[in-house]
N, C-alpha and C. Protein backbone atom coordinates (compact mmCIF):
# COMPACT_ATOMS: atom_id res chain seq x y z
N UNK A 1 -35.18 49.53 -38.42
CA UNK A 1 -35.48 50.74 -39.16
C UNK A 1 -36.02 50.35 -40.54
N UNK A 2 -37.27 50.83 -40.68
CA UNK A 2 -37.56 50.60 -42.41
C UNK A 2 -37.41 52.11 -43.17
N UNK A 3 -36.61 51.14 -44.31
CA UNK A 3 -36.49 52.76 -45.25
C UNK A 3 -37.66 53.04 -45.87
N UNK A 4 -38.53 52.61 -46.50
CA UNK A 4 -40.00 53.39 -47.03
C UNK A 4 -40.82 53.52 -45.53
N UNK A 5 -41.05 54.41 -45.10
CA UNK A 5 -41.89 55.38 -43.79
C UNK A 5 -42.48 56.57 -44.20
N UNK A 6 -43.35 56.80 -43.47
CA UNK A 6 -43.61 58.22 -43.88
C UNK A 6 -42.79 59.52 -43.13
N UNK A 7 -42.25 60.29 -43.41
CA UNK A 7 -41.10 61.25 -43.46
C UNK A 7 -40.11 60.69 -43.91
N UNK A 8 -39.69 59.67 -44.30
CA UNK A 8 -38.16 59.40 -44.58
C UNK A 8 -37.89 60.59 -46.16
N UNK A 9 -36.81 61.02 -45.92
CA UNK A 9 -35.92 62.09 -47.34
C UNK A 9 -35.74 60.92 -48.20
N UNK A 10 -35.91 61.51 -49.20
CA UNK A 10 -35.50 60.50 -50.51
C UNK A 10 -34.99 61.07 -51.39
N UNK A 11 -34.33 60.43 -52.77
CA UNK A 11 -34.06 61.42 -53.96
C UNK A 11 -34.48 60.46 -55.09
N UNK A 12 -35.29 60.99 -55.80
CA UNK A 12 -35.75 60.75 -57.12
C UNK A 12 -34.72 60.15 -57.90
N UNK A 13 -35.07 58.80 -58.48
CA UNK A 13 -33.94 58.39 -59.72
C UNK A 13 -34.34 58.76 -60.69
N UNK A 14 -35.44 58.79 -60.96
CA UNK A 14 -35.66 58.59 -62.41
C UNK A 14 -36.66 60.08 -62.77
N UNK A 15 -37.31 60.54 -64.14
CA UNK A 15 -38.28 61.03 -64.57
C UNK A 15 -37.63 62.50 -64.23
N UNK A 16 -38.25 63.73 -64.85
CA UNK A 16 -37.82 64.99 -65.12
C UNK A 16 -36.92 65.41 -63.63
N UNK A 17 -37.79 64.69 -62.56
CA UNK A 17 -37.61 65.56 -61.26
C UNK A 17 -36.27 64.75 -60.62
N UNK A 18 -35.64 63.51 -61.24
CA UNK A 18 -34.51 63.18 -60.82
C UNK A 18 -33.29 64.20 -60.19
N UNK A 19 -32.81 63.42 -59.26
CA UNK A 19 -31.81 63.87 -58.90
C UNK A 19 -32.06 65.00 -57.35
N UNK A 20 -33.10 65.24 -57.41
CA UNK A 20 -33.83 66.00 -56.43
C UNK A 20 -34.65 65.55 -55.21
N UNK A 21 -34.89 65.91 -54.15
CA UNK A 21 -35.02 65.20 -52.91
C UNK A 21 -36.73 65.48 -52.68
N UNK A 22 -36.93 64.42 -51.78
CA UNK A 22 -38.95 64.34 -51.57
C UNK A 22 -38.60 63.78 -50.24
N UNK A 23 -39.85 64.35 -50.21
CA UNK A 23 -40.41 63.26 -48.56
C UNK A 23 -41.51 62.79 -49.10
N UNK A 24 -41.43 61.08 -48.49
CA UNK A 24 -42.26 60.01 -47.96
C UNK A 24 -44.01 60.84 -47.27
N UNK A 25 -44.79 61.28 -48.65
CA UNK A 25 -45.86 61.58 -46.75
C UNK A 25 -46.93 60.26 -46.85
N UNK A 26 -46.93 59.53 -47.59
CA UNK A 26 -48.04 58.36 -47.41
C UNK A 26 -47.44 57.17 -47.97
N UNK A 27 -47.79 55.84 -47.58
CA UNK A 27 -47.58 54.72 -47.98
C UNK A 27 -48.56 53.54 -48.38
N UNK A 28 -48.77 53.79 -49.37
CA UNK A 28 -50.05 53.10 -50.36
C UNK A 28 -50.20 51.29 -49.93
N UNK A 29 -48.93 50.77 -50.56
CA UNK A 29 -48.95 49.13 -50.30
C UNK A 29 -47.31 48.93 -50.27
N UNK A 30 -46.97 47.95 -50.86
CA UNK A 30 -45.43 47.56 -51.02
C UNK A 30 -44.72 47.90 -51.93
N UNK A 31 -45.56 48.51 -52.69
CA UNK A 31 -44.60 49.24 -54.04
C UNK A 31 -44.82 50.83 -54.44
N UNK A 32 -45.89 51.28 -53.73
CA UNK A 32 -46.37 52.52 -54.13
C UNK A 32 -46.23 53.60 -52.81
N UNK A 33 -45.76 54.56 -53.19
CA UNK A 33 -45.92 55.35 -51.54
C UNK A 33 -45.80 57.08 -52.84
N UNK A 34 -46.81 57.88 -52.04
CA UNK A 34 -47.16 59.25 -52.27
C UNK A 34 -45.78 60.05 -51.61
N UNK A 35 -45.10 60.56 -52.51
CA UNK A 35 -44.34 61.51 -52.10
C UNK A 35 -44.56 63.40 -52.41
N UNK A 36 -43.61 64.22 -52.29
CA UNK A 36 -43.77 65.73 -52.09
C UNK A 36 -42.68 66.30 -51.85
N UNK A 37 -42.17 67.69 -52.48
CA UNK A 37 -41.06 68.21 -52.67
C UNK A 37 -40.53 68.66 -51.22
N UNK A 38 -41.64 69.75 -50.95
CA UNK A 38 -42.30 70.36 -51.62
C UNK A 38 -42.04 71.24 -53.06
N UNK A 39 -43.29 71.10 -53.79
CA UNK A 39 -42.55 71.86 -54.98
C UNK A 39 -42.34 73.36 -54.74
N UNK A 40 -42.38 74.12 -54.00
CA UNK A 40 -42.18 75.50 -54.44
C UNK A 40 -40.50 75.43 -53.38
N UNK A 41 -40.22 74.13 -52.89
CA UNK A 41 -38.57 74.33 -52.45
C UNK A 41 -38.00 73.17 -53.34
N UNK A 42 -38.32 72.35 -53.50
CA UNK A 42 -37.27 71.37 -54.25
C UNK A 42 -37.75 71.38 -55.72
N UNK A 43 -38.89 71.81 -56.46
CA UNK A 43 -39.88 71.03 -57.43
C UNK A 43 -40.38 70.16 -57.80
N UNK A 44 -40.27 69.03 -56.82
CA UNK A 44 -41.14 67.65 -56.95
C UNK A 44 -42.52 68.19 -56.18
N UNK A 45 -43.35 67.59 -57.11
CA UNK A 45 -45.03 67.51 -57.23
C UNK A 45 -45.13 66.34 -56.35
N UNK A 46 -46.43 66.96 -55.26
CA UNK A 46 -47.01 65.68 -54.75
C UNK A 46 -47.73 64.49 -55.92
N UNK A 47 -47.11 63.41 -55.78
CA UNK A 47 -47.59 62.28 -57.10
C UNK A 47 -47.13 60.82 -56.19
N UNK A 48 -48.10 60.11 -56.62
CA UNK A 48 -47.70 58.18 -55.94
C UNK A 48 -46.58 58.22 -56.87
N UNK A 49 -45.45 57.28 -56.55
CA UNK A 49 -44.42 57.29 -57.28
C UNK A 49 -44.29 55.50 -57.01
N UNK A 50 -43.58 54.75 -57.66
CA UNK A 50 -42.99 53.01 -57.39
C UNK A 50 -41.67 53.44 -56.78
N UNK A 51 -41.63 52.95 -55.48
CA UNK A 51 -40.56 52.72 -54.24
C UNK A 51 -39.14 52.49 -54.91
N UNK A 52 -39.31 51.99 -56.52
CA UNK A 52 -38.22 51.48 -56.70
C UNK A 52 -37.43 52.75 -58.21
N UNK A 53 -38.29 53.58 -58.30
CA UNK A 53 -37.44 55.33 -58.82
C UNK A 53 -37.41 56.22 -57.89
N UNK A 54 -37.40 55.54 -56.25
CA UNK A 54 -37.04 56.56 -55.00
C UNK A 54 -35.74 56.05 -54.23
N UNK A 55 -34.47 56.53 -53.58
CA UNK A 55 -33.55 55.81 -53.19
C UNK A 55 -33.77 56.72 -51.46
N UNK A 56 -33.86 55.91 -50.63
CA UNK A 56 -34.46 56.83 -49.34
C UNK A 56 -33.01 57.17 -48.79
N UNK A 57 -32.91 57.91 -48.06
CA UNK A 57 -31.74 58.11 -47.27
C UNK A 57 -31.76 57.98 -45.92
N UNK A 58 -30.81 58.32 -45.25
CA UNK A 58 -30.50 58.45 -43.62
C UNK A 58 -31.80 59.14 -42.77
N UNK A 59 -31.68 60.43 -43.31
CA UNK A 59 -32.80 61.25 -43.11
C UNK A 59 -34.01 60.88 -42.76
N UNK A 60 -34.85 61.54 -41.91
CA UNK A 60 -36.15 61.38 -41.71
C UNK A 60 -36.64 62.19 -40.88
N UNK A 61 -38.19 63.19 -41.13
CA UNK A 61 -38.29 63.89 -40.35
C UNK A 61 -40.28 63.38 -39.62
N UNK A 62 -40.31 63.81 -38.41
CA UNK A 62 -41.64 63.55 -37.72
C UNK A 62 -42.25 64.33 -38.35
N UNK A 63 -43.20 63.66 -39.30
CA UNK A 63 -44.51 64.23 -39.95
C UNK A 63 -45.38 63.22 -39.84
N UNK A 64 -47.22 63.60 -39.75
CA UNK A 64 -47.97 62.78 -40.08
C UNK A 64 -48.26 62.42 -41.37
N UNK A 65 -49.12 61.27 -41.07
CA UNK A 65 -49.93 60.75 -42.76
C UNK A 65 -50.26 62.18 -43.39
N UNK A 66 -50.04 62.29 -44.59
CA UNK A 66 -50.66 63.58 -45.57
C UNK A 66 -50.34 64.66 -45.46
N UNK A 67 -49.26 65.09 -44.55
CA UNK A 67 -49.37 66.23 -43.95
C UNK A 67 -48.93 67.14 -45.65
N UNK A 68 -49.38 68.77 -45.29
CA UNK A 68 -49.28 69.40 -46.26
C UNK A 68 -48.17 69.73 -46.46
N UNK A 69 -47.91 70.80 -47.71
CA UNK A 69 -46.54 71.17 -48.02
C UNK A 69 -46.30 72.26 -47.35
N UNK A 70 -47.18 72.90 -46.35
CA UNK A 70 -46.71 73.95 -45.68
C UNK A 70 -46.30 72.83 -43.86
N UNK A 71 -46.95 72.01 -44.04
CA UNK A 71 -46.59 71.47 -42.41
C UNK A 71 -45.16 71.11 -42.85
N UNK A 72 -44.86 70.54 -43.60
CA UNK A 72 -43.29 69.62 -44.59
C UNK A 72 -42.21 71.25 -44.48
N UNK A 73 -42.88 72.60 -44.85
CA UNK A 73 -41.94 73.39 -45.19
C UNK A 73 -41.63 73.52 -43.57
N UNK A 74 -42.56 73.63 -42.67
CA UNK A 74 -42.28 74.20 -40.96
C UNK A 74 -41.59 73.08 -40.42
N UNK A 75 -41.54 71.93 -40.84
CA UNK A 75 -41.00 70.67 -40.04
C UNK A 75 -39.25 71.14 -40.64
N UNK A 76 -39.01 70.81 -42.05
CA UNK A 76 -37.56 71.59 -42.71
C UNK A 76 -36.91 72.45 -42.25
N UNK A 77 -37.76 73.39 -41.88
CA UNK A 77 -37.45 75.04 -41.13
C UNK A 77 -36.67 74.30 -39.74
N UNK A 78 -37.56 73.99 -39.18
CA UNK A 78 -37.23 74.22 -37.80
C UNK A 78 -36.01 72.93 -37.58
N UNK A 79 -35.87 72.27 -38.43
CA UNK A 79 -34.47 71.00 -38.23
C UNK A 79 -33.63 71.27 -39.01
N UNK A 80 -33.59 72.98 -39.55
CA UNK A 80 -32.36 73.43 -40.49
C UNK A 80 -32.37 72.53 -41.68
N UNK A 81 -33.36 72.18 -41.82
CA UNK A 81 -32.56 71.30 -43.34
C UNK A 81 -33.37 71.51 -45.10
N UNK A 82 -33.56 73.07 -45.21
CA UNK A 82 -33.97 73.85 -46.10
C UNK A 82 -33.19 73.66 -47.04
N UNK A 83 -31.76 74.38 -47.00
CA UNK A 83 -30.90 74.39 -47.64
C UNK A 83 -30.60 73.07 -48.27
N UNK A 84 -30.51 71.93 -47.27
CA UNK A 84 -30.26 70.78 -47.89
C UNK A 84 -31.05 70.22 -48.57
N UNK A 85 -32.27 70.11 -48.47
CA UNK A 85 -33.16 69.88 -49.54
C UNK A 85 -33.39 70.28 -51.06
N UNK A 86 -32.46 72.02 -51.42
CA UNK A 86 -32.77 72.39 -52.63
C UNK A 86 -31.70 72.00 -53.12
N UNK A 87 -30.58 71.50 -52.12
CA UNK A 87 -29.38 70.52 -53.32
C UNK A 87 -30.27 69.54 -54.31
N UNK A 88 -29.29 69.69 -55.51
CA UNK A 88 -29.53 68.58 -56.64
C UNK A 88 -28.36 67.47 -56.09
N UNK A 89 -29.23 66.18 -56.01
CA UNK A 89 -28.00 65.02 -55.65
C UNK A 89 -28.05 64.07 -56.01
N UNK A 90 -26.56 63.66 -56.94
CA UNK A 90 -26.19 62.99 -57.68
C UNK A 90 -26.58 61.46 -57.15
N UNK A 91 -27.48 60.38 -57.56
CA UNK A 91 -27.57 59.27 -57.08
C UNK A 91 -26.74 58.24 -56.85
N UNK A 92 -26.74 57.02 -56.02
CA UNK A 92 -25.28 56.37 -56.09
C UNK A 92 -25.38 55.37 -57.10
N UNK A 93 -23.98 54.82 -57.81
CA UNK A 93 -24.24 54.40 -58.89
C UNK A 93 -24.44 52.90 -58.75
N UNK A 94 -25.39 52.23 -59.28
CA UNK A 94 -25.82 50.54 -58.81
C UNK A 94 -26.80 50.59 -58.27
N UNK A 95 -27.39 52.18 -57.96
CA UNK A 95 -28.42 51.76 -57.38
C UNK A 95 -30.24 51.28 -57.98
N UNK A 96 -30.20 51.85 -59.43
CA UNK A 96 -31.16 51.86 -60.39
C UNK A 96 -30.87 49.55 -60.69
């Protein structure tokens, strides 16, 4: 299993949008991968982010390369995990 993929859930360490969860939708090289809130459910902005102010989790949902923030909101929908996404979550500590 690799944790940087595209769909894997993540939560932001660092920068305003910390603490808040994204999906993986593209993977640039070994340090860079494009993530997405979506913002009108979590408020993270689609932006390239460094792999290493993202902590990935368990989670992961079947999306393609790029997919939009409305394919991301119907994929959420339909695997119940809406709600869990607009949690704010506390990062683990050691992991920065």
């Amino acid at each position: 299993m690799s944790a940087i993929e595209i769909g894997r859930i993540c939560v932001k360490l660092v920068g305003r949008e910390a603490a808040r969860k994204c999906v993986i939708v593209d993977v640039s090289d070994k340090s860079f991968v494009t993530i997405t809130g979506p913002k009108s459910l979590t408020g993270v902005k689609r932006r390239r982010v460094n792999i290493g102010h993202i902590e990935p989790t368990q989670e992961k949902l079947d999306i393609k390369r790029g997919a939009s923030d409305d394919e991301i909101t119907a994929v959420l929908k339909s695997n119940g995990k809406i709600d869990d996404m607009k949690l704010i979550v506390k990062p683990q500590i050691g992991s920065l």
